[in-house]
C-alpha atoms as a PDB file:
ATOM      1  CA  UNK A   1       0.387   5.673 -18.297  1.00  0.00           C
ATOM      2  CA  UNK A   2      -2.454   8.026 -19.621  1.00  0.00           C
ATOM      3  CA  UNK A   3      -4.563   6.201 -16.612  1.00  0.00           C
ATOM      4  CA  UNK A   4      -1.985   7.229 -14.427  1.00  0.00           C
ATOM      5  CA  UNK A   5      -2.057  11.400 -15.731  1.00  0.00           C
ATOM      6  CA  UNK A   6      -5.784  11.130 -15.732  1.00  0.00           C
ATOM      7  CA  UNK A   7      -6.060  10.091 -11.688  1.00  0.00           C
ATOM      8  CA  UNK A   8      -3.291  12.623 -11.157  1.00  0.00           C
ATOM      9  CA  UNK A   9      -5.044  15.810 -12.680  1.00  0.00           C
ATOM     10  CA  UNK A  10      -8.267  14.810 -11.101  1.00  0.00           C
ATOM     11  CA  UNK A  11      -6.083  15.503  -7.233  1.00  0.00           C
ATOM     12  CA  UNK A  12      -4.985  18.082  -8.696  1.00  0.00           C
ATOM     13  CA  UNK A  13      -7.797  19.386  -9.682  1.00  0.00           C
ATOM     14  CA  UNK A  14     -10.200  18.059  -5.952  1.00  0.00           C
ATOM     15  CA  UNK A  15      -7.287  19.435  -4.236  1.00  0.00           C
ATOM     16  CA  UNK A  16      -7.700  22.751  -5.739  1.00  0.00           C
ATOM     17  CA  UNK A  17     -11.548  23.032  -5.318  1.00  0.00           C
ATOM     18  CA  UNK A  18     -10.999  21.750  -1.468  1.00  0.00           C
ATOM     19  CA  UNK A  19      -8.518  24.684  -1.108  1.00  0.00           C
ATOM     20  CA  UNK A  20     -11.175  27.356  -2.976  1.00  0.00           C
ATOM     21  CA  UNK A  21     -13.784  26.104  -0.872  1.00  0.00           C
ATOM     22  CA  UNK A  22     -11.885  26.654   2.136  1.00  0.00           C
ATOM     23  CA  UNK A  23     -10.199  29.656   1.583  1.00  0.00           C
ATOM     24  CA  UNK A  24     -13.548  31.376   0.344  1.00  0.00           C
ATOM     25  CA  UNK A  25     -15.056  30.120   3.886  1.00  0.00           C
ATOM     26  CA  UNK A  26     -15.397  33.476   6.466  1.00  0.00           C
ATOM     27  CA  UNK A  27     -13.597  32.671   9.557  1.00  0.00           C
ATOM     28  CA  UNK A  28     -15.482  32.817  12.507  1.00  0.00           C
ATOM     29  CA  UNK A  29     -13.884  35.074  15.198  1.00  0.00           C
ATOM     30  CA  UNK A  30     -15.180  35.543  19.411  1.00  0.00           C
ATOM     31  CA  UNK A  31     -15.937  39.395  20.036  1.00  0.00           C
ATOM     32  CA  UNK A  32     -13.049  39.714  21.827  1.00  0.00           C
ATOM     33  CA  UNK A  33      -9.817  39.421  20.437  1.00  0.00           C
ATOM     34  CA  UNK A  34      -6.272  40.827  20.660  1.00  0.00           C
ATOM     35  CA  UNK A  35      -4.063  42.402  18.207  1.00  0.00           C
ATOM     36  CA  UNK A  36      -1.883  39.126  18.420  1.00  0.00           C
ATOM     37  CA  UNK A  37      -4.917  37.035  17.214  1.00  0.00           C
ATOM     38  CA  UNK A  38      -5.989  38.748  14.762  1.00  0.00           C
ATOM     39  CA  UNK A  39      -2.375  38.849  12.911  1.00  0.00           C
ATOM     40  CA  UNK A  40      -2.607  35.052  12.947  1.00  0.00           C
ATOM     41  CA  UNK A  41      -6.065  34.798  11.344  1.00  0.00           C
ATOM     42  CA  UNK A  42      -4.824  37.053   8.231  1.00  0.00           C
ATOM     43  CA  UNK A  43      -2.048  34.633   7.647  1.00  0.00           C
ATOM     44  CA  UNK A  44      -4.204  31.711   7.910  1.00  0.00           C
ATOM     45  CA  UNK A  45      -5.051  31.661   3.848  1.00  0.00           C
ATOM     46  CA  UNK A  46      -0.910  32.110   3.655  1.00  0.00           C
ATOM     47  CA  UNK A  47      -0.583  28.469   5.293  1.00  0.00           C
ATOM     48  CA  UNK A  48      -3.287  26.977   3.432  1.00  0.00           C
ATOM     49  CA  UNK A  49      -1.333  28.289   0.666  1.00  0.00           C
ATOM     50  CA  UNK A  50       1.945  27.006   1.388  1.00  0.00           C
ATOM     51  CA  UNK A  51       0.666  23.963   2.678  1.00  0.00           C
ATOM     52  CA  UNK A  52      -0.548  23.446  -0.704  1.00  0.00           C
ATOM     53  CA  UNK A  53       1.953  24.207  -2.576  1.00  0.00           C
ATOM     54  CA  UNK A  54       4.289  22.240  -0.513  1.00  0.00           C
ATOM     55  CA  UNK A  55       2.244  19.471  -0.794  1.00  0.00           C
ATOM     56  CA  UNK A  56       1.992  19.393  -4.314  1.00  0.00           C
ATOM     57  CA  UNK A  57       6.016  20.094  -4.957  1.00  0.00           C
ATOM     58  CA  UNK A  58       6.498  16.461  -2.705  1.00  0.00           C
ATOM     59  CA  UNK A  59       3.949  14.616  -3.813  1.00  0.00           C
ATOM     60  CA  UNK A  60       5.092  15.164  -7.489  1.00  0.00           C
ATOM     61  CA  UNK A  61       8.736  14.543  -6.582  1.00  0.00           C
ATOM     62  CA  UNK A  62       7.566  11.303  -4.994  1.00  0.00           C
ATOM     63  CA  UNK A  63       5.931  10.329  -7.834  1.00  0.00           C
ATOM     64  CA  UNK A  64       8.629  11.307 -10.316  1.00  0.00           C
ATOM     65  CA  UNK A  65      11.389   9.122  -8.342  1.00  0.00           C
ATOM     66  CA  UNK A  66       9.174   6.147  -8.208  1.00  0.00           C
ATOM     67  CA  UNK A  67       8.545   6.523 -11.606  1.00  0.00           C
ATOM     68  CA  UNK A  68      12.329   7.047 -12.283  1.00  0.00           C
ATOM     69  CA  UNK A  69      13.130   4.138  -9.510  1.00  0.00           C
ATOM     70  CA  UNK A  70      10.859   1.675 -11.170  1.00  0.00           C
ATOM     71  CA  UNK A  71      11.953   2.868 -14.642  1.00  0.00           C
ATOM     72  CA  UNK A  72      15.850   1.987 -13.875  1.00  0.00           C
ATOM     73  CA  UNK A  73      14.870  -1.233 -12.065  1.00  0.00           C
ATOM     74  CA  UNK A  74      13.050  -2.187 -15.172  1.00  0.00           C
ATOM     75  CA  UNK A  75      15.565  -1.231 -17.618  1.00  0.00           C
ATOM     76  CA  UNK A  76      18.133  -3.346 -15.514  1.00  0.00           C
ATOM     77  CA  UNK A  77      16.115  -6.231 -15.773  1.00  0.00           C
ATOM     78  CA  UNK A  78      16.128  -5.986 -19.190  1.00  0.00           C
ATOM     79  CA  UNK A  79      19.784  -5.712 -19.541  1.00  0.00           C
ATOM     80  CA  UNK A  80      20.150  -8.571 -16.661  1.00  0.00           C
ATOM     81  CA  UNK A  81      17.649 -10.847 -19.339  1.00  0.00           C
ATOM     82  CA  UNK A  82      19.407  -9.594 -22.776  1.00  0.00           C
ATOM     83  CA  UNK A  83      22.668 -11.253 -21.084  1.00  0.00           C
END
């Protein structure tokens, strides 16, 4: 279990300095662009952000109901071998 916490904090923690380092990056624009453009390149740290975020939120609820999944199959088990 405390394996487990230890490999999940260090994702949390790679995917955090993966998103610093690429946020932090200056994006590299052509001379000429339009109004339309560059309203999409200000909301490019947005998606990173959501993406992110989003990420995170279903990666932990996959974990948790595999966790909870395996947990009930287990306890069932039990009861099946107590009988």
């Amino acid at each position: 279990m405390k394996r487990t916490f230890t490999i999940t904090r260090m994702l949390i923690a790679s995917i955090g300095i993966c998103a610093c380092l690429l946020l932090t990056s200056p994006v590299v624009t052509s001379t000429k662009t339009t109004a339309v453009t560059t309203g999409s390149i200000k909301m490019v740290p947005f998606y990173w952000i959501v993406g992110i975020v989003g990420g995170s939120i279903a990666v932990t609820l996959t974990y948790v109901g595999w966790k909870k999944y395996k947990g009930e199959e287990k306890k069932k088990s039990d009861e099946d071998s107590d009988s």
